[in-house]
Protein backbone atom coordinates (compact mmCIF):
# COMPACT_ATOMS: atom_id res chain seq x y z
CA UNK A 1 12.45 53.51 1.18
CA UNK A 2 13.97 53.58 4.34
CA UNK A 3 16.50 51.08 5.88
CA UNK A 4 18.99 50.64 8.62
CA UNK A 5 22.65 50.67 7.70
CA UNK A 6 25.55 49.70 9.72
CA UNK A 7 28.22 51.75 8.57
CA UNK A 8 30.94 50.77 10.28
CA UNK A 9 31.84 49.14 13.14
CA UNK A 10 28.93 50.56 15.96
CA UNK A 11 27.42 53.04 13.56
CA UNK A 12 24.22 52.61 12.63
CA UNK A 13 22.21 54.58 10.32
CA UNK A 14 18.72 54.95 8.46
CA UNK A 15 19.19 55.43 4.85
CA UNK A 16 16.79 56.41 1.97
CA UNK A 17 17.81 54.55 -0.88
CA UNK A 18 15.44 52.98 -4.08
CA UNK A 19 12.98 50.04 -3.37
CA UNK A 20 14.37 47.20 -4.77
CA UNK A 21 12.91 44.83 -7.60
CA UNK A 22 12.70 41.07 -7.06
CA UNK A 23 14.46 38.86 -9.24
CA UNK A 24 12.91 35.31 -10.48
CA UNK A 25 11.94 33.43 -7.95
CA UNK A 26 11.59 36.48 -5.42
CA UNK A 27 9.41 38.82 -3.57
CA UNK A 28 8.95 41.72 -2.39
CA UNK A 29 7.61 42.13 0.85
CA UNK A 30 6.78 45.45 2.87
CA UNK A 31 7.68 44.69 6.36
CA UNK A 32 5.26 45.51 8.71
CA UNK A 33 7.44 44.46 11.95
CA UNK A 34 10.78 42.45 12.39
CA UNK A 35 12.86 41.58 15.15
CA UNK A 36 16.11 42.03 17.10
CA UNK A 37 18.71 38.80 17.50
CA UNK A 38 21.91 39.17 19.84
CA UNK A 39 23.69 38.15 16.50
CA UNK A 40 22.28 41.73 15.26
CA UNK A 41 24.06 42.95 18.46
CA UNK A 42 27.57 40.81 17.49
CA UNK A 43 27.44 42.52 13.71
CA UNK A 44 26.75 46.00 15.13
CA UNK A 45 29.74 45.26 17.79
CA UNK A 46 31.84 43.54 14.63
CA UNK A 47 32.19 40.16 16.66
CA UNK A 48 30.53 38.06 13.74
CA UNK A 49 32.05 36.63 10.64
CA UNK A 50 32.26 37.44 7.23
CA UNK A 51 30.98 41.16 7.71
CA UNK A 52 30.68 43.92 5.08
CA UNK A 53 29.84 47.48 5.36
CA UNK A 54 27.72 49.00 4.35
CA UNK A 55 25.11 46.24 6.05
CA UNK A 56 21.62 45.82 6.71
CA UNK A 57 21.13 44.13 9.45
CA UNK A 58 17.68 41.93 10.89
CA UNK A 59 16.72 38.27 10.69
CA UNK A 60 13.31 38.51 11.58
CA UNK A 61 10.32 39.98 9.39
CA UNK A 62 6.89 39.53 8.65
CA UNK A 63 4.63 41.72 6.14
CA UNK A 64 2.56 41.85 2.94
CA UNK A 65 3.85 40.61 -0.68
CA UNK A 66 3.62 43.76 -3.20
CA UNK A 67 5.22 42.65 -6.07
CA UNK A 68 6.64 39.33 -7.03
CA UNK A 69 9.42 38.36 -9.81
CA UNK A 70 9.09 35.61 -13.16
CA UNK A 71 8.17 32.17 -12.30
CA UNK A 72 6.23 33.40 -9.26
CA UNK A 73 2.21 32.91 -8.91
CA UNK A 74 0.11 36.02 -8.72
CA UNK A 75 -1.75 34.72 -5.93
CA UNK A 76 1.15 35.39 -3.09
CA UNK A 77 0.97 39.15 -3.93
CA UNK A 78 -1.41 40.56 -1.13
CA UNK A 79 -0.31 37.81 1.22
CA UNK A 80 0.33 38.12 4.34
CA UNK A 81 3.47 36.26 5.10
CA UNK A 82 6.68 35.97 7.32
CA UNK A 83 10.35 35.10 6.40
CA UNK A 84 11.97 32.10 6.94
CA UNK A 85 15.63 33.78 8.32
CA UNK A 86 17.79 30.03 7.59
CA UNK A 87 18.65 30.36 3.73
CA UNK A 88 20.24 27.67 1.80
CA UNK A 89 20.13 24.26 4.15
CA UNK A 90 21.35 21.82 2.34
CA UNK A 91 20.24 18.85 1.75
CA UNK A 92 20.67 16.49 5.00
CA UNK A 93 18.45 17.39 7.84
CA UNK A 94 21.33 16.32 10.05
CA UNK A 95 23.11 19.21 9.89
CA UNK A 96 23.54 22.53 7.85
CA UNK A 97 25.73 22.52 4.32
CA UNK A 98 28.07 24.70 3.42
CA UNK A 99 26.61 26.96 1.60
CA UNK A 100 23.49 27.89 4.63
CA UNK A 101 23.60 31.56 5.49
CA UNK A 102 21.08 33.55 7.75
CA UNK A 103 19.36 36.35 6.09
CA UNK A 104 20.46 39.94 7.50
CA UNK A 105 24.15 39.02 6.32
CA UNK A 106 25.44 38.37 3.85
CA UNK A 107 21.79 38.94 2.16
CA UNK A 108 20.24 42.50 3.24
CA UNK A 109 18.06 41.82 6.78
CA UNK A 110 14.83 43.05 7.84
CA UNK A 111 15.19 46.19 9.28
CA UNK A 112 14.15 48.07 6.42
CA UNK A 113 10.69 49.20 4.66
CA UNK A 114 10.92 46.68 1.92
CA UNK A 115 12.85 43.30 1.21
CA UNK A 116 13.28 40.78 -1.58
CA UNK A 117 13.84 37.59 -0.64
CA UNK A 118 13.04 34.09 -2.54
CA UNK A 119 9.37 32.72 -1.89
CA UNK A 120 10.43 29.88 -1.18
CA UNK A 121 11.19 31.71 2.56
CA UNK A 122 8.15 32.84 3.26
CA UNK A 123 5.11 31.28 4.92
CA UNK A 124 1.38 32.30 5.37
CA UNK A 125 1.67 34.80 8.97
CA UNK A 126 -0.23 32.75 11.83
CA UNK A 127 -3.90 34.17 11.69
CA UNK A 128 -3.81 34.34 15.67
CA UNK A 129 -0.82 36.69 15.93
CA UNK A 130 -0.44 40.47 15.21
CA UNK A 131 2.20 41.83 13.07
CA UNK A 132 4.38 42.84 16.06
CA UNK A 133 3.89 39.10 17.51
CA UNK A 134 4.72 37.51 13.77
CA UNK A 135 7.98 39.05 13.79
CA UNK A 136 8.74 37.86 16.97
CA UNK A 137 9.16 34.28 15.81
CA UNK A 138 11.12 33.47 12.82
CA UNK A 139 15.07 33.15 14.10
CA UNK A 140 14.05 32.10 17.53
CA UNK A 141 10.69 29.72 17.24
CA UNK A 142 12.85 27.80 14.46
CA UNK A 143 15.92 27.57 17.52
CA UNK A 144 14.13 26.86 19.79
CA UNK A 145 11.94 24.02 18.14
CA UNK A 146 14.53 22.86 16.83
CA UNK A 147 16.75 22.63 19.98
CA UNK A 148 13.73 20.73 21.93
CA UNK A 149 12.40 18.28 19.18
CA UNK A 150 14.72 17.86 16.10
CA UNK A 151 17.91 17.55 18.50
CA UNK A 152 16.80 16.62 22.19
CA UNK A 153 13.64 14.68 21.58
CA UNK A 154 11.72 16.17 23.96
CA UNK A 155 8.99 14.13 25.18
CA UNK A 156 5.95 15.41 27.26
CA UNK A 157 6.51 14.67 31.06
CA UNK A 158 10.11 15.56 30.94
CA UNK A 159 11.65 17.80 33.09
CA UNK A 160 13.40 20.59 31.53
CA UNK A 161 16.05 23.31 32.36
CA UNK A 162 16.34 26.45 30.30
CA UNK A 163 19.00 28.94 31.26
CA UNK A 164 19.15 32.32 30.53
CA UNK A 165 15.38 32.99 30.61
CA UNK A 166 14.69 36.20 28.76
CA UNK A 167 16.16 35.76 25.67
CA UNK A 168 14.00 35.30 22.56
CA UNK A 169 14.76 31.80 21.87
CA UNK A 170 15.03 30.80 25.70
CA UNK A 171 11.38 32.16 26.10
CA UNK A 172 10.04 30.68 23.26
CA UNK A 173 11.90 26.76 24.17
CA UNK A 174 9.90 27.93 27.82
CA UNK A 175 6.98 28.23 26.13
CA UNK A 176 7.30 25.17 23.51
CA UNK A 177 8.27 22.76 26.23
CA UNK A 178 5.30 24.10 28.69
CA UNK A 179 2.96 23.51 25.29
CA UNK A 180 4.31 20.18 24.56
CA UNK A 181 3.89 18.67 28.31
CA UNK A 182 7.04 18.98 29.89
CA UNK A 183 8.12 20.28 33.82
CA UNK A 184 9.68 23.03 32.95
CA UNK A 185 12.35 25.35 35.15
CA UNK A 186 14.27 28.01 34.31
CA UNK A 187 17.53 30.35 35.04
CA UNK A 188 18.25 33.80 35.12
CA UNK A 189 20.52 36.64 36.81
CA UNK A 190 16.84 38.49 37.77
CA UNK A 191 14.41 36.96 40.15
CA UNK A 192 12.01 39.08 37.89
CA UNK A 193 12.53 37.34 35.16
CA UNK A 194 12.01 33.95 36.84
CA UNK A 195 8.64 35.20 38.34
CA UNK A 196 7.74 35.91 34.36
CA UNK A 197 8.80 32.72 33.22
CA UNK A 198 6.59 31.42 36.15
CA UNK A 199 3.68 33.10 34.66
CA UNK A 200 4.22 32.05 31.53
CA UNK A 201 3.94 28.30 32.87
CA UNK A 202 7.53 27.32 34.55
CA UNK A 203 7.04 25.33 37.41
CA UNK A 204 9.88 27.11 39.11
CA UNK A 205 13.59 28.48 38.52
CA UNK A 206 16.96 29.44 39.86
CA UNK A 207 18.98 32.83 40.16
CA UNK A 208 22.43 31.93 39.04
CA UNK A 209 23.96 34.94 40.53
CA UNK A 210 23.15 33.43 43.88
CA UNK A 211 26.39 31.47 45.09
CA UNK A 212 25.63 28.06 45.27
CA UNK A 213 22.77 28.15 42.93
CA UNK A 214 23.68 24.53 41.35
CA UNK A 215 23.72 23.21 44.50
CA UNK A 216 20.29 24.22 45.99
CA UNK A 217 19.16 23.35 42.58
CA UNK A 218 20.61 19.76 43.05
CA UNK A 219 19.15 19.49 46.13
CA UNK A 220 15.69 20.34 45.58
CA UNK A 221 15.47 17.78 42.53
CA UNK A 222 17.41 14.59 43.69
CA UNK A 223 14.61 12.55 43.28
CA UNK A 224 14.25 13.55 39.24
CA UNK A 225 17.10 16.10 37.55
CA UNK A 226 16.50 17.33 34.08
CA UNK A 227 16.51 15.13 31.00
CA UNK A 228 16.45 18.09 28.96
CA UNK A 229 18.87 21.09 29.40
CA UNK A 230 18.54 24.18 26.99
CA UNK A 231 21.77 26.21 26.90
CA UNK A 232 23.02 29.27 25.14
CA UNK A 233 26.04 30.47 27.52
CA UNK A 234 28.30 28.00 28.03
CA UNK A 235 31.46 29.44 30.02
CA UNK A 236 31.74 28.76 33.70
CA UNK A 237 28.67 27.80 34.57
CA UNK A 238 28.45 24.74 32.03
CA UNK A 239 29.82 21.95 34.16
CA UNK A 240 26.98 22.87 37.18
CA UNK A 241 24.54 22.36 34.33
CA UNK A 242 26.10 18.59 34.00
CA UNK A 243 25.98 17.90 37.56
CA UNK A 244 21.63 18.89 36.98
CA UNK A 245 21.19 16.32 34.32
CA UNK A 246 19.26 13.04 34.61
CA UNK A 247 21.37 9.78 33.82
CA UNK A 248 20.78 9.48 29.99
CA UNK A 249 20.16 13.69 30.06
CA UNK A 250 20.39 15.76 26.89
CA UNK A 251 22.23 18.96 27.03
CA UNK A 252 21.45 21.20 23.95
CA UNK A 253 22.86 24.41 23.31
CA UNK A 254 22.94 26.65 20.60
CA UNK A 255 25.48 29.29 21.74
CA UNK A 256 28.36 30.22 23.78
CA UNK A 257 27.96 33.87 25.24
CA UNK A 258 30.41 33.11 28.05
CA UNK A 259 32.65 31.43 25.81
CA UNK A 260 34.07 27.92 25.93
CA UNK A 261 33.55 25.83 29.24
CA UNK A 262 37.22 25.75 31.49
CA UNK A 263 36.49 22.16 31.97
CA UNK A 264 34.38 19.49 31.02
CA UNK A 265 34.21 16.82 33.37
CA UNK A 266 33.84 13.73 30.83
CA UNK A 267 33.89 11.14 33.49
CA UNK A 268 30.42 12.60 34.05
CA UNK A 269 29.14 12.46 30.96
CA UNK A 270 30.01 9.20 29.56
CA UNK A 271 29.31 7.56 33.28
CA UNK A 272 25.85 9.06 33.17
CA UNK A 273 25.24 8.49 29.30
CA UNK A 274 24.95 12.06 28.70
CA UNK A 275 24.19 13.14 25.45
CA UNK A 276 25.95 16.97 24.13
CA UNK A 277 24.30 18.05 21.45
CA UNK A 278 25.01 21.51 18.94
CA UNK A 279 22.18 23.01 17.80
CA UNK A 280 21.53 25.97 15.11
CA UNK A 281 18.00 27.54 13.07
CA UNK A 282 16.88 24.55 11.50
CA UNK A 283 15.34 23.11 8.37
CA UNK A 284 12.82 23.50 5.92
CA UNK A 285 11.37 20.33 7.64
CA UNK A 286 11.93 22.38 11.05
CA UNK A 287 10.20 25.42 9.90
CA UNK A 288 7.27 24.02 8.76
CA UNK A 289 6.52 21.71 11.56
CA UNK A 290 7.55 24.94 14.20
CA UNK A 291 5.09 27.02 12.59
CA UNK A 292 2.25 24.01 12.53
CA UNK A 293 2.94 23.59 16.27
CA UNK A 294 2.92 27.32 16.83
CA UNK A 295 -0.84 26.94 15.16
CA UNK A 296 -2.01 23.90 16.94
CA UNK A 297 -0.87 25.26 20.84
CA UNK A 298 -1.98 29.28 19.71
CA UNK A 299 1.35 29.79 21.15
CA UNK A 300 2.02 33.50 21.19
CA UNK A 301 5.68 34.90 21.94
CA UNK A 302 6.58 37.15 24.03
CA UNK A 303 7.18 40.85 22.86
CA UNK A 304 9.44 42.53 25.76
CA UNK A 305 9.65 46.19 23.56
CA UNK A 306 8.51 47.68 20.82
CA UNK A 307 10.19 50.40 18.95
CA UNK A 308 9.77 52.85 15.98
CA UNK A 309 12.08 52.18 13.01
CA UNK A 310 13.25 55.86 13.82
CA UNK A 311 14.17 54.54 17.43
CA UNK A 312 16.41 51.62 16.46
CA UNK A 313 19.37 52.94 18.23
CA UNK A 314 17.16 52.40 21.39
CA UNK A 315 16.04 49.39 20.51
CA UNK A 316 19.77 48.00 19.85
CA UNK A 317 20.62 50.05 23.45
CA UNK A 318 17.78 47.47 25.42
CA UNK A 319 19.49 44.31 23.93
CA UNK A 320 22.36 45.61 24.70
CA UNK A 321 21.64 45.92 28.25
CA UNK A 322 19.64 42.56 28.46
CA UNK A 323 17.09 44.43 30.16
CA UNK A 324 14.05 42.43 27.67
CA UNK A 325 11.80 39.48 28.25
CA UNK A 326 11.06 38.08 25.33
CA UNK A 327 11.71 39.73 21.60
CA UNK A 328 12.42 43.04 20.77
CA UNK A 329 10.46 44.33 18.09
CA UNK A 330 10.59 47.40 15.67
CA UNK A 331 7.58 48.37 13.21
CA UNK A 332 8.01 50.12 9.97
């Protein structure tokens, strides 16, 4: 079967090596479609811990169950299923243990013919999306529900900020807030993207590469600012994002892409009763009730690209260039 290696440090590679055999308490699942991360990007640029080489890379999968090992019912094989990308919890829904991992490393990824991975991972594919569509939504639905619900509390009626539009997980928490009731706006460096997000139901949004962005932003929405803020950057532009929340606001963010904020006015926060809150994947508890959400709204994310697995250098290339909306997607 086929697979993609990275061999080193930016060096990728599709290799033919033997299909492997699930162990008890496994299955094997031929991937129909999975799914690009930027943390597939941070591996491939060796800017993630604990790597290894040679590594298979990919979070995100969905397929059909071929072959299953001992203590596994006969009845998955055939099943049409996708993988649950947050291994190994723990067991306090607060917060991951120590021994959680996220499946494309250390455990071979995705982005590959054929997988083994325990069954208790995978869940029945939603009947309303296609295979390309199903793969979309493992590492970033789970995110994203579980940066609006499990950690922010979103309630319908809200009014929400999510930066960064474009990304998988920022589309999908646009697209789970929208579902769930909220006002929803948006960021992004591409008035483009903003008019996308628009279509997809955001009531309006904000080109931070404008100077004074905040500011208009402030402006416009003095008589309500956001109680919910969805953040993945972090950097420079994190203290304009306190000045835009609500008294009694929740900032959530599950990344730092512009690295750690200069300053961090805490004045503000504790003055307003601002609430900071870390977010990352989720739990069993969060997977289940994302994917029973994702069933009751039909929500369907948003595929920007969809490659061959012969083209995965260009499909690495377009993340790299943060030229997507939505998920990149290759099929096997």
């Amino acid at each position: 079967m086929n697979a993609v290696h990275l061999t080193a440090i930016l060096e990728l590679s599709i290799v033919d090596q033997p299909t492997p055999e699930p162990l008890a308490g496994e299955a094997r699942v031929r991937l129909k479609a999975a799914a690009l991360n930027h943390r597939d990007v941070w591996i491939k640029q060796g800017q993630y811990a604990g790597l290894k080489f040679p590594s298979q890379p990919g979070s995100d999968g969905a397929g059909v169950v071929e072959k299953v090992g001992a203590g596994v019912g006969a009845d998955w094989v055939g099943g049409e299923v996708i993988i649950n990308p947050s291994f190994n919890w723990g067991s306090r829904a607060a917060a991951q243990g120590p021994d959680f991992t996220i499946l494309g490393l250390p455990r071979e990824g995705t982005l590959a013919e054929v997988i083994t991975v325990p069954v208790c991972q995978l869940a029945p594919k939603p009947k309303h999306l296609r295979w390309t569509e199903a793969a979309a939504l493992p590492l970033a639905g789970l995110t994203a529900y579980r940066a609006l619900f499990s950690r922010a509390r979103l309630q319908p009626r809200e009014k929400v900020l999510i930066s960064g539009v474009g990304g998988g997980v920022a589309s999908l928490a646009l697209q789970f807030a929208v579902a769930h009731g909220a006002e929803v706006y948006v960021t992004s460096g591409h008035d483009e993207k903003i008019e996308r997000a628009i279509g997809l139901g955001a009531a309006g949004g904000f080109n931070y590469t404008h100077a004074g962005w905040a500011k208009t932003a402030l402006h416009s929405h003095t008589d309500r600012l956001f109680d919910v803020i969805v953040d993945s950057a972090g950097g420079d532009g994190f203290e304009a994002l306190i000045d835009l929340a609500a008294p009694g606001g929740r900032l959530v963010f599950f990344g730092a892409t512009k690295g750690n904020p200069p300053n961090l006015p805490l004045r503000k926060v504790f003055w307003r009763q601002l609430s900071l809150l870390g977010t990352t994947m989720g739990s069993p508890a969060d997977w289940r009730e994302m994917l029973g959400f994702v069933e009751r709204h039909r929500i369907v994310p948003v595929v920007s690209s969809v490659f061959p697995l012969a083209r995965v250098d260009d499909a690495f290339a377009l993340m790299e260039s943060g030229g997507q909306f939505g998920k990149i997607v290759v099929t096997m």
